[in-house]
PDB file of N, CA and C in Angstrom:
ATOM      1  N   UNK A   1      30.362  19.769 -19.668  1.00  0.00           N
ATOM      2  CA  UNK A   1      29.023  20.271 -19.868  1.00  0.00           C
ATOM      3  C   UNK A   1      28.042  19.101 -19.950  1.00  0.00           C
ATOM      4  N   UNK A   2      27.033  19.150 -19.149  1.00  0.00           N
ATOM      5  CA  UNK A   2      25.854  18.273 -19.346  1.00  0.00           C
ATOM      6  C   UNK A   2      25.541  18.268 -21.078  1.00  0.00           C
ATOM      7  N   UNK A   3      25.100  17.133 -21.230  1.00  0.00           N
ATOM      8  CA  UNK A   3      24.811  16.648 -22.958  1.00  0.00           C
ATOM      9  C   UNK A   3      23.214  16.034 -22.857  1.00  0.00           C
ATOM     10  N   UNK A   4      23.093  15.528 -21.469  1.00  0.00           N
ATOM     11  CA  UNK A   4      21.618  15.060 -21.619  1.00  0.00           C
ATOM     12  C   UNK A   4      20.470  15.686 -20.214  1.00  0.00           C
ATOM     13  N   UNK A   5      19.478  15.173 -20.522  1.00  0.00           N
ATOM     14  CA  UNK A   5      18.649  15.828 -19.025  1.00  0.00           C
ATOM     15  C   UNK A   5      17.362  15.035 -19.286  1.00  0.00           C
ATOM     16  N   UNK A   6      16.138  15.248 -18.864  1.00  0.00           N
ATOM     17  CA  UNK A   6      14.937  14.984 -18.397  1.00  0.00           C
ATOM     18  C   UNK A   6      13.965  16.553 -18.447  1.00  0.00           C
ATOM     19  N   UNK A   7      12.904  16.116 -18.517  1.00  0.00           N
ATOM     20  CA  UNK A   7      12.124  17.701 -18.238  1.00  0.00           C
ATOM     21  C   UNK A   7      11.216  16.693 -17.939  1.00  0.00           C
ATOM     22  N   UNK A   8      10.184  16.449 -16.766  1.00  0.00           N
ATOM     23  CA  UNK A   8       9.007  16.030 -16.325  1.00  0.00           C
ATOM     24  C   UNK A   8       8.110  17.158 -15.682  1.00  0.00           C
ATOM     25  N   UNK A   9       6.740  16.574 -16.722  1.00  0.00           N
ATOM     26  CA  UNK A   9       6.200  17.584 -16.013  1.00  0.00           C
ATOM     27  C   UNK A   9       5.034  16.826 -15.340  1.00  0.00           C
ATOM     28  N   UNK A  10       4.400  17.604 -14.085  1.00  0.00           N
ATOM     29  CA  UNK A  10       3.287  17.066 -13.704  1.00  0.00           C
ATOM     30  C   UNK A  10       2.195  18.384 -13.022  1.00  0.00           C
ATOM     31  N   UNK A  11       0.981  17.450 -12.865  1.00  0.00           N
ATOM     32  CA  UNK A  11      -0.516  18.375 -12.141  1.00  0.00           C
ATOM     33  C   UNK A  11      -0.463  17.796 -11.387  1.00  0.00           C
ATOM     34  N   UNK A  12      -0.773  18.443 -10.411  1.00  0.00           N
ATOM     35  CA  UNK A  12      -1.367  18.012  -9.025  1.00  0.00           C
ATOM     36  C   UNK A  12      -2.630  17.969  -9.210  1.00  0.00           C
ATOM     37  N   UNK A  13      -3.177  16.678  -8.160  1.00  0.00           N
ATOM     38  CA  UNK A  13      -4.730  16.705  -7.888  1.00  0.00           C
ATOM     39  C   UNK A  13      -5.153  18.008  -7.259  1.00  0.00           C
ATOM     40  N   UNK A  14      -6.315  18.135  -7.156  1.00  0.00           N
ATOM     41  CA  UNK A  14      -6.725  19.395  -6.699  1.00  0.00           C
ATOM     42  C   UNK A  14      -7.054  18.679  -4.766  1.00  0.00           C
ATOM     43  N   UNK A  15      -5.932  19.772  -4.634  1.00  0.00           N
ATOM     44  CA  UNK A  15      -6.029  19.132  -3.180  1.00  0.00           C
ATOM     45  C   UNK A  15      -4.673  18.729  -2.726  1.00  0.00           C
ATOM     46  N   UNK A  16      -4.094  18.576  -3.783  1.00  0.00           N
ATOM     47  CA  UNK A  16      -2.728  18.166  -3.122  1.00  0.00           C
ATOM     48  C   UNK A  16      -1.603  18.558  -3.459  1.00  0.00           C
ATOM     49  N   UNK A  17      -1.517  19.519  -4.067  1.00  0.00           N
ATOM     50  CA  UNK A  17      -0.317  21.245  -4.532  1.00  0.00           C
ATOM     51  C   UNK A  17       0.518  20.946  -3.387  1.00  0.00           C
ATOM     52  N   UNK A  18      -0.031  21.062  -1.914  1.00  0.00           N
ATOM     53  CA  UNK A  18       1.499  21.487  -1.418  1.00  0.00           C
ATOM     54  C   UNK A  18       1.646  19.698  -0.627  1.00  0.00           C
ATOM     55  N   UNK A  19       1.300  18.340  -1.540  1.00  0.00           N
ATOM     56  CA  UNK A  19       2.404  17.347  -1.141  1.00  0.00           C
ATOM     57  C   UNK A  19       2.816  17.273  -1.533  1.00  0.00           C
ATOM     58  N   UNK A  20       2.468  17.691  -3.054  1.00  0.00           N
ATOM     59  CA  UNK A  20       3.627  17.566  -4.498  1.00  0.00           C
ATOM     60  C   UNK A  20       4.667  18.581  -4.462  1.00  0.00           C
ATOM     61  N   UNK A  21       4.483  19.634  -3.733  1.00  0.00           N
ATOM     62  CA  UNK A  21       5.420  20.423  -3.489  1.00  0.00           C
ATOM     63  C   UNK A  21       6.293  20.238  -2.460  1.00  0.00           C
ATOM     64  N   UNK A  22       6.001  19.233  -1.232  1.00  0.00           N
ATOM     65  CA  UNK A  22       6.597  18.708  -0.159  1.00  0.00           C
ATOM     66  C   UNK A  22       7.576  17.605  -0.965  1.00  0.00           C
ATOM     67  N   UNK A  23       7.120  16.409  -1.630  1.00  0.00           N
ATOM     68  CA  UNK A  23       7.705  16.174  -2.465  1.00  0.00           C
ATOM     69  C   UNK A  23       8.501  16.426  -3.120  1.00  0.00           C
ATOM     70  N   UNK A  24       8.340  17.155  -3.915  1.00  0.00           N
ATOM     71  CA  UNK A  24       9.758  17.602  -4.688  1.00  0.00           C
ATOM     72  C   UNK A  24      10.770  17.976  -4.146  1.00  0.00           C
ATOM     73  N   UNK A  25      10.520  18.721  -2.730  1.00  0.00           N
ATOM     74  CA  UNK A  25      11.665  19.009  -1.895  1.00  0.00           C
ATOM     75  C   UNK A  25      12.435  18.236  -1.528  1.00  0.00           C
ATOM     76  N   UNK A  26      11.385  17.041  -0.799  1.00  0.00           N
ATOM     77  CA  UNK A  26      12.265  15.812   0.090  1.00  0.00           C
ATOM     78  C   UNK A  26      12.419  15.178  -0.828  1.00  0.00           C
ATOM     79  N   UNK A  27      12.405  15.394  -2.444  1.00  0.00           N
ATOM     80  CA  UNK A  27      13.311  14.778  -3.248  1.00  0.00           C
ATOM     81  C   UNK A  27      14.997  14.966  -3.799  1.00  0.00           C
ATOM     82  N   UNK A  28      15.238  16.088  -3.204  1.00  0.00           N
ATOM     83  CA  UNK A  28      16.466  15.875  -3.375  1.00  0.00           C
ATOM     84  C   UNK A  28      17.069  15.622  -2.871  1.00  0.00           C
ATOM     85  N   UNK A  29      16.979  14.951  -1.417  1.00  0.00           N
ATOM     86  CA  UNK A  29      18.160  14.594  -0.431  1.00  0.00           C
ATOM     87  C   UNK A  29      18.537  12.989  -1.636  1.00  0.00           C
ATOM     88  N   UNK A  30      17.219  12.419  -2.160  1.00  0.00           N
ATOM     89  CA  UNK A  30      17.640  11.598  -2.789  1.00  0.00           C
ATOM     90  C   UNK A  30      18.968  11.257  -4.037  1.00  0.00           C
ATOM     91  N   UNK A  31      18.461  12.674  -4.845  1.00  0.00           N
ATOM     92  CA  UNK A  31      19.503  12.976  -6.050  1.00  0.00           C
ATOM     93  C   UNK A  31      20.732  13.532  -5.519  1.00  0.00           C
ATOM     94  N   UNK A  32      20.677  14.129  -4.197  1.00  0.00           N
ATOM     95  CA  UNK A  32      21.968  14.724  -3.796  1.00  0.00           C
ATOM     96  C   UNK A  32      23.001  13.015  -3.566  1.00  0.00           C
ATOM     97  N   UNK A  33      22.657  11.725  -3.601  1.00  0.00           N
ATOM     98  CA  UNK A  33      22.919  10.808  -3.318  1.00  0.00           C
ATOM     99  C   UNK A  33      23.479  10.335  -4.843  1.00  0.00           C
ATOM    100  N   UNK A  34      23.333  10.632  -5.693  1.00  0.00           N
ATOM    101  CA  UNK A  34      23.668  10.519  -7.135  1.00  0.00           C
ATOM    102  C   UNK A  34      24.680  10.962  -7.988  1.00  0.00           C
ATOM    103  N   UNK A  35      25.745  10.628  -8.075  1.00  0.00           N
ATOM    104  CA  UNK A  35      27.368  11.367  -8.622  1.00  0.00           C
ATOM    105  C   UNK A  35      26.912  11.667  -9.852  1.00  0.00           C
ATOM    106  N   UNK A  36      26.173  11.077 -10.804  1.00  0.00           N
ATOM    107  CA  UNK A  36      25.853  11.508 -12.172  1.00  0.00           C
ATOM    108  C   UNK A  36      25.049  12.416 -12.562  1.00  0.00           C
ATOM    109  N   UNK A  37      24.386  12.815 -11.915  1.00  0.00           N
ATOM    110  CA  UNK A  37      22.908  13.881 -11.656  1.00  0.00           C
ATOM    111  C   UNK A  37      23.979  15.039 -11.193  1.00  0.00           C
ATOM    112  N   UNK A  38      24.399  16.054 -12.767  1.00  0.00           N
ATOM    113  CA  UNK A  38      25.536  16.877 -12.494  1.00  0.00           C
ATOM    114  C   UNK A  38      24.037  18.640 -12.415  1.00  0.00           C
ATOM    115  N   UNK A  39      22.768  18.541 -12.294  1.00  0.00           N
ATOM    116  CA  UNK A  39      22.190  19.733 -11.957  1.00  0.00           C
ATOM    117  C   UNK A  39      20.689  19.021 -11.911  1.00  0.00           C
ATOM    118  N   UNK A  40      20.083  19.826 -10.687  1.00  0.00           N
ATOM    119  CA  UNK A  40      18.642  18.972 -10.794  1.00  0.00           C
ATOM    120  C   UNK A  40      17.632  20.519 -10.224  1.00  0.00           C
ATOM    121  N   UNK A  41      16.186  20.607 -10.537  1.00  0.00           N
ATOM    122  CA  UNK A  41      15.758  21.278 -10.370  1.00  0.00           C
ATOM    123  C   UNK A  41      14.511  20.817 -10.352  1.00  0.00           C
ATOM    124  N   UNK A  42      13.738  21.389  -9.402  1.00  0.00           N
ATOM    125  CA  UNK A  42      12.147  21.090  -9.619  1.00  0.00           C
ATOM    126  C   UNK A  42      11.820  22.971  -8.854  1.00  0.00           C
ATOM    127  N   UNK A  43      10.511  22.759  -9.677  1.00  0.00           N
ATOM    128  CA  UNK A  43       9.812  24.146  -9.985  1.00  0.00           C
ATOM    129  C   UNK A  43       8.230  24.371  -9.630  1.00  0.00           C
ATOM    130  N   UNK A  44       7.343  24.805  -9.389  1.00  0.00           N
ATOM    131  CA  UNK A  44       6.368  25.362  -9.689  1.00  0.00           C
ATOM    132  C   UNK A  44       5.839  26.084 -10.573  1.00  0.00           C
ATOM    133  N   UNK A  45       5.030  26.149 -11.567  1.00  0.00           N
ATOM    134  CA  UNK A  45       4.774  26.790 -12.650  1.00  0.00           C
ATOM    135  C   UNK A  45       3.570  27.637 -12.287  1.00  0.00           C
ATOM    136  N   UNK A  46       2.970  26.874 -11.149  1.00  0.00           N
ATOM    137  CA  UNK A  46       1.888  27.774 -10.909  1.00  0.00           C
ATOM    138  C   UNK A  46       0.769  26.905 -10.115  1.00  0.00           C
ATOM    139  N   UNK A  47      -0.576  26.785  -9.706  1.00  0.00           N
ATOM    140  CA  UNK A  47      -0.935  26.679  -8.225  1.00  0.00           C
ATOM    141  C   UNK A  47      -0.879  25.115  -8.751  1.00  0.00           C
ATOM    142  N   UNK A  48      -1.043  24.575  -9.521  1.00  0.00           N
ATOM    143  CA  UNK A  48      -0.898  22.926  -9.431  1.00  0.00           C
ATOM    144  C   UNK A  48      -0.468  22.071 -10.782  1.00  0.00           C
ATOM    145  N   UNK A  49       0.956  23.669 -11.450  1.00  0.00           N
ATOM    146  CA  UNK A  49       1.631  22.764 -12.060  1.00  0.00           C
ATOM    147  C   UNK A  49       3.109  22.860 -11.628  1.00  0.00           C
ATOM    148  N   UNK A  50       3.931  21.682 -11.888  1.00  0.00           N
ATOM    149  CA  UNK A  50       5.014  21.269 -11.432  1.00  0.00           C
ATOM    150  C   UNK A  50       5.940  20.736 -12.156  1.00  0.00           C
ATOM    151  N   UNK A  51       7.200  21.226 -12.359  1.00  0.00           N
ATOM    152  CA  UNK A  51       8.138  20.339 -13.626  1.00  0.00           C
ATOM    153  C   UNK A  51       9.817  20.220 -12.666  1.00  0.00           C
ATOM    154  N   UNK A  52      10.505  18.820 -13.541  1.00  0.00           N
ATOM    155  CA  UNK A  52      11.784  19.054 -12.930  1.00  0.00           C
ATOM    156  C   UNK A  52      12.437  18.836 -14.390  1.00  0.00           C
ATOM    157  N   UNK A  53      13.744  19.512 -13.811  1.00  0.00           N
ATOM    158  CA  UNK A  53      14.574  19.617 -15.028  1.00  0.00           C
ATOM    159  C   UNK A  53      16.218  19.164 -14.580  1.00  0.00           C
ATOM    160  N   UNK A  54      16.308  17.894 -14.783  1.00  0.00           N
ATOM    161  CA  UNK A  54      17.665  17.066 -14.397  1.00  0.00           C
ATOM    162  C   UNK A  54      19.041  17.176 -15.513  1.00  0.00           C
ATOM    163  N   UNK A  55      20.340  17.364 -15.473  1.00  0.00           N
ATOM    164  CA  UNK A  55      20.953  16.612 -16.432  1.00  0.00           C
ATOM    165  C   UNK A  55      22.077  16.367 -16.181  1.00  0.00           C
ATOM    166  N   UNK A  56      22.797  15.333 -17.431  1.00  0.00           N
ATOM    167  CA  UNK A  56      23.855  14.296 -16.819  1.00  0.00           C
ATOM    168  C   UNK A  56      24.973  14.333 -18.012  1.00  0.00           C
ATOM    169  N   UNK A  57      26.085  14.088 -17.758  1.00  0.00           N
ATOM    170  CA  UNK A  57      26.845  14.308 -18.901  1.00  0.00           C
ATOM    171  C   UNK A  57      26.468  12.605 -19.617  1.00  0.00           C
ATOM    172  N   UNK A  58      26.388  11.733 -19.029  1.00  0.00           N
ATOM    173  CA  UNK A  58      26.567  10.775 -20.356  1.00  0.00           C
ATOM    174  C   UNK A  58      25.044   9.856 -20.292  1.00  0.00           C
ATOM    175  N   UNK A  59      24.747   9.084 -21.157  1.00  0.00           N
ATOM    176  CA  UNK A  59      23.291   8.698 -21.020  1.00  0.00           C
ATOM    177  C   UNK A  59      23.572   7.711 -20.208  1.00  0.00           C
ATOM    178  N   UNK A  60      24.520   6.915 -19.469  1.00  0.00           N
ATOM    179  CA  UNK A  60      24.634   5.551 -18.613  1.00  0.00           C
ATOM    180  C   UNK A  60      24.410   6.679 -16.766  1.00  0.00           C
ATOM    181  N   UNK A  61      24.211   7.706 -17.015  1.00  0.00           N
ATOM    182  CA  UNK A  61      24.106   8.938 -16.132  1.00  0.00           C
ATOM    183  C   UNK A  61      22.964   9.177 -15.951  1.00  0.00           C
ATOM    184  N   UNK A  62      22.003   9.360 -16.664  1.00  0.00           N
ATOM    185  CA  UNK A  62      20.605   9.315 -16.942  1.00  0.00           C
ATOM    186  C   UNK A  62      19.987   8.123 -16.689  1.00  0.00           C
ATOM    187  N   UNK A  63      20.349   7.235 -17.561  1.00  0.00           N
ATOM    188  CA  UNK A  63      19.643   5.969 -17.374  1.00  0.00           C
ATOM    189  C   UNK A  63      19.634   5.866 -15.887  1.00  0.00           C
ATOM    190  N   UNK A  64      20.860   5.717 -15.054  1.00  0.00           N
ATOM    191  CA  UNK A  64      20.532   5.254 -13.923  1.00  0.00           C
ATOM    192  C   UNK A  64      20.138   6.143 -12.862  1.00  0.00           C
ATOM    193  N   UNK A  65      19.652   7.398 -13.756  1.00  0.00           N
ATOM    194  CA  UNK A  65      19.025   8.531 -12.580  1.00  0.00           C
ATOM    195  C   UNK A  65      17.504   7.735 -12.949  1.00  0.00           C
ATOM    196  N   UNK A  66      17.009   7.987 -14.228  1.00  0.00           N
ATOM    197  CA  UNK A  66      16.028   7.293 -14.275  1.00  0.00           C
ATOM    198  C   UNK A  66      15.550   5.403 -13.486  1.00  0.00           C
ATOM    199  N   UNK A  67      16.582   5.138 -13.443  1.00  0.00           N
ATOM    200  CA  UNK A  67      15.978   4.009 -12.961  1.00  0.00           C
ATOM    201  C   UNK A  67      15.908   4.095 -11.053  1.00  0.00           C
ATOM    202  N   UNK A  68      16.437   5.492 -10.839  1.00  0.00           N
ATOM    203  CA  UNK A  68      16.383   5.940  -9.441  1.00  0.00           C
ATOM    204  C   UNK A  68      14.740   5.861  -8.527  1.00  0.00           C
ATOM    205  N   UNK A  69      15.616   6.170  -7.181  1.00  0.00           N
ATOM    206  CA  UNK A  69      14.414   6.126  -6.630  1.00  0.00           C
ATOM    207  C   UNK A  69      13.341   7.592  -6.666  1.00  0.00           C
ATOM    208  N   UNK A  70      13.764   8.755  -6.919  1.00  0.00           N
ATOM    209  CA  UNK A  70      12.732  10.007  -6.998  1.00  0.00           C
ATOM    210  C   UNK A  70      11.385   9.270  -8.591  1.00  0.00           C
ATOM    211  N   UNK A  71      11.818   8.300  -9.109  1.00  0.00           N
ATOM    212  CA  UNK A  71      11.488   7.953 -10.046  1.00  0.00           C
ATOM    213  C   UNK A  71      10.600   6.957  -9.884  1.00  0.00           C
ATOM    214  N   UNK A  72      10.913   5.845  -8.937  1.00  0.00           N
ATOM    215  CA  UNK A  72      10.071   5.068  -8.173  1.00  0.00           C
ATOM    216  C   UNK A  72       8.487   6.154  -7.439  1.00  0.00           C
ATOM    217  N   UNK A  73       9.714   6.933  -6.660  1.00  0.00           N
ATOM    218  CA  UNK A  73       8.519   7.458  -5.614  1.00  0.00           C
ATOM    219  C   UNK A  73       7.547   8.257  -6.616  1.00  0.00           C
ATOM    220  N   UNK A  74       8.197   8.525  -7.581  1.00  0.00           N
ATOM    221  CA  UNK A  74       6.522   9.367  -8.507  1.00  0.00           C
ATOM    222  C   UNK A  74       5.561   8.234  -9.448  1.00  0.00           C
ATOM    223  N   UNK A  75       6.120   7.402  -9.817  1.00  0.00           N
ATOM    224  CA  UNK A  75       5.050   6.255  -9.703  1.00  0.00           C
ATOM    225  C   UNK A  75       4.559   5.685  -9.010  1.00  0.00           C
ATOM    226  N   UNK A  76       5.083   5.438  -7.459  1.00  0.00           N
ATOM    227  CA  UNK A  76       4.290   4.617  -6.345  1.00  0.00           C
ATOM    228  C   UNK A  76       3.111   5.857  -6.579  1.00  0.00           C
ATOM    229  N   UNK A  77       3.330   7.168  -6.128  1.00  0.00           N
ATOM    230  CA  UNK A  77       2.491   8.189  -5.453  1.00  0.00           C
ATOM    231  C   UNK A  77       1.540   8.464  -6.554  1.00  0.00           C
ATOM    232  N   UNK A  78       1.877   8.396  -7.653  1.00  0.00           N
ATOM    233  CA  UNK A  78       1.343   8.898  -8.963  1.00  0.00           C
ATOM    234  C   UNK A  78      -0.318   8.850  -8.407  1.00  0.00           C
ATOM    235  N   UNK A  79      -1.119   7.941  -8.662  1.00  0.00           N
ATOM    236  CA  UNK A  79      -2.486   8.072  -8.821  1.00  0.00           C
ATOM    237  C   UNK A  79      -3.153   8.986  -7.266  1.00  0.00           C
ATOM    238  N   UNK A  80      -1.963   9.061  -6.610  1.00  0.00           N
ATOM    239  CA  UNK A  80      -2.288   9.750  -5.243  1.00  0.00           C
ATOM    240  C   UNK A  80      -2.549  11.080  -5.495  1.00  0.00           C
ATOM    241  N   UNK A  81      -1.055  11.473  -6.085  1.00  0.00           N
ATOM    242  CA  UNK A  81      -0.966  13.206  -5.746  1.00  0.00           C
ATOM    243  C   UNK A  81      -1.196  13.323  -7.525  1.00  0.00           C
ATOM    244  N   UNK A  82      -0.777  13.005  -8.740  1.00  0.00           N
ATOM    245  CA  UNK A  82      -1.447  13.746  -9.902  1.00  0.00           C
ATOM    246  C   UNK A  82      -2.551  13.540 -10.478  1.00  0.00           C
ATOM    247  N   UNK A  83      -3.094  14.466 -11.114  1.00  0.00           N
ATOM    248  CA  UNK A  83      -4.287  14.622 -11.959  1.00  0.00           C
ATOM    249  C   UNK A  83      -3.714  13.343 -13.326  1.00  0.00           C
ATOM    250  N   UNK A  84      -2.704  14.000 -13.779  1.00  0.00           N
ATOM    251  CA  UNK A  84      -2.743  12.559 -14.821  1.00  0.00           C
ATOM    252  C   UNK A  84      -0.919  12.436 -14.222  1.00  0.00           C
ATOM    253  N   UNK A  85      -0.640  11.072 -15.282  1.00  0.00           N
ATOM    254  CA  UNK A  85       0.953  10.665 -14.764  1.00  0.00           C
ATOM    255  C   UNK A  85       1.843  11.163 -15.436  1.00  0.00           C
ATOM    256  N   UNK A  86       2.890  11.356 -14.360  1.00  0.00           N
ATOM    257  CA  UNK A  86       3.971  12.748 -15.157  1.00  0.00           C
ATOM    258  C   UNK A  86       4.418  12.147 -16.580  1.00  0.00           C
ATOM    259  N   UNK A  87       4.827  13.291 -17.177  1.00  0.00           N
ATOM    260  CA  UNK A  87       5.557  13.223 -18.596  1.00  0.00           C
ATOM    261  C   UNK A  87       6.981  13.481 -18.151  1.00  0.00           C
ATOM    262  N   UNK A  88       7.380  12.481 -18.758  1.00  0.00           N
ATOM    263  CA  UNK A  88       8.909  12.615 -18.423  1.00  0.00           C
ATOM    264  C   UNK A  88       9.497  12.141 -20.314  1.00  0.00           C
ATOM    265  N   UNK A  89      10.263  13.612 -20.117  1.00  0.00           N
ATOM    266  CA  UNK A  89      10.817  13.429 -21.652  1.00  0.00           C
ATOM    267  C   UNK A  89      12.512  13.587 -21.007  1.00  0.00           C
ATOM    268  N   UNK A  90      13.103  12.728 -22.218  1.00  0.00           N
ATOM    269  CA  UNK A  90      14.370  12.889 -22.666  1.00  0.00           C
ATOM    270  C   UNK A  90      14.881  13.977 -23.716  1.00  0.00           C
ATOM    271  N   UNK A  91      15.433  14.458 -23.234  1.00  0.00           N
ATOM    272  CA  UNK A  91      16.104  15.850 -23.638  1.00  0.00           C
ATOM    273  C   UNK A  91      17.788  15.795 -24.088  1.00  0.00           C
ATOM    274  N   UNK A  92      17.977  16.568 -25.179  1.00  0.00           N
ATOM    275  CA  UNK A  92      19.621  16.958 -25.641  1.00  0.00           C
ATOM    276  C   UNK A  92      19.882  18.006 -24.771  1.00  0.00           C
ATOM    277  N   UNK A  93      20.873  18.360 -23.872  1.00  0.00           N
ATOM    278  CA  UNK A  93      21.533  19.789 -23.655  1.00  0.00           C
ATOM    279  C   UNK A  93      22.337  20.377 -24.895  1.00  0.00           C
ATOM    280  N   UNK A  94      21.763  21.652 -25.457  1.00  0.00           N
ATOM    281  CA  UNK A  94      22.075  22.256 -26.261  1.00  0.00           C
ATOM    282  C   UNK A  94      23.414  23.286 -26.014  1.00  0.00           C
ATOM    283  N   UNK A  95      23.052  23.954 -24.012  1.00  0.00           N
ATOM    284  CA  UNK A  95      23.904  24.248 -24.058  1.00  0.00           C
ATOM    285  C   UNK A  95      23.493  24.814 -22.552  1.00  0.00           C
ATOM    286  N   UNK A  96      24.327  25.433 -21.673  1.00  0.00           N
ATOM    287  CA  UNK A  96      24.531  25.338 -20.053  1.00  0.00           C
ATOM    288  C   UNK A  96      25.667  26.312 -19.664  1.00  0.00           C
ATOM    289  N   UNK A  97      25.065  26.562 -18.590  1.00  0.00           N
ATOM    290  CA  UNK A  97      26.196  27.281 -17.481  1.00  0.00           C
ATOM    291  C   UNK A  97      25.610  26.713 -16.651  1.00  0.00           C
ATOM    292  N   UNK A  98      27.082  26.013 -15.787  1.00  0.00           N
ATOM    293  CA  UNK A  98      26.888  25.774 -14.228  1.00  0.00           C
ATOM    294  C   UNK A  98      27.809  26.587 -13.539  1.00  0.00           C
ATOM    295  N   UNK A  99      27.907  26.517 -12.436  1.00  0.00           N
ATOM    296  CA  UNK A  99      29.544  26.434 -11.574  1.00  0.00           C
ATOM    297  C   UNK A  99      30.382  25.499 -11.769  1.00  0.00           C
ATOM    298  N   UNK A 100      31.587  25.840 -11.545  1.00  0.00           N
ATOM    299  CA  UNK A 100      32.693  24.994 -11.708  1.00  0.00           C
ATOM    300  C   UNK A 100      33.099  23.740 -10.841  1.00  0.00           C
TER     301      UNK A 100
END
């Protein structure tokens, strides 16, 4: 069972909803590249908010999702595509269902 994760959230500039949404997509070919990144998700909340929700069984799993590149690319892009810069919190998994 995952023990840790991420929740980031972000706004889009007004104007740019669907790169941040292009984005998030062509972000997972990246994490699909990642053995420790055991569930990843990014979402829409609504016309220009946006959150992902990652997690990893051990924090040396995390850490180096965080020091990844989907992580890079939202700070290069940051002052491009959000209104302000994502929040990215560290999170406990309390508790989960995946597939096997």
């Amino acid at each position: 069972m995952p023990k840790y994760g991420f929740l980031v959230e972000c706004e889009a500039r007004p104007g740019k909803e669907e790169e941040v949404s292009r984005f998030l997509t062509e972000a997972k070919a990246l994490v699909d590249q990642e053995p420790g990144t055991l569930a990843w998700f990014s979402f829409r909340l609504g016309p220009s908010s946006f959150r992902i929700f990652d997690a990893f069984e051990t924090l040396d799993d995390r850490e180096a999702h965080f020091q990844g590149k989907v992580r890079d690319g939202l700070i290069a892009r940051a002052d491009e595509l959000f209104s302000t810069p994502p929040v990215i919190t560290p999170v406990e998994v309390l508790a989960a269902k995946l597939p096997h």
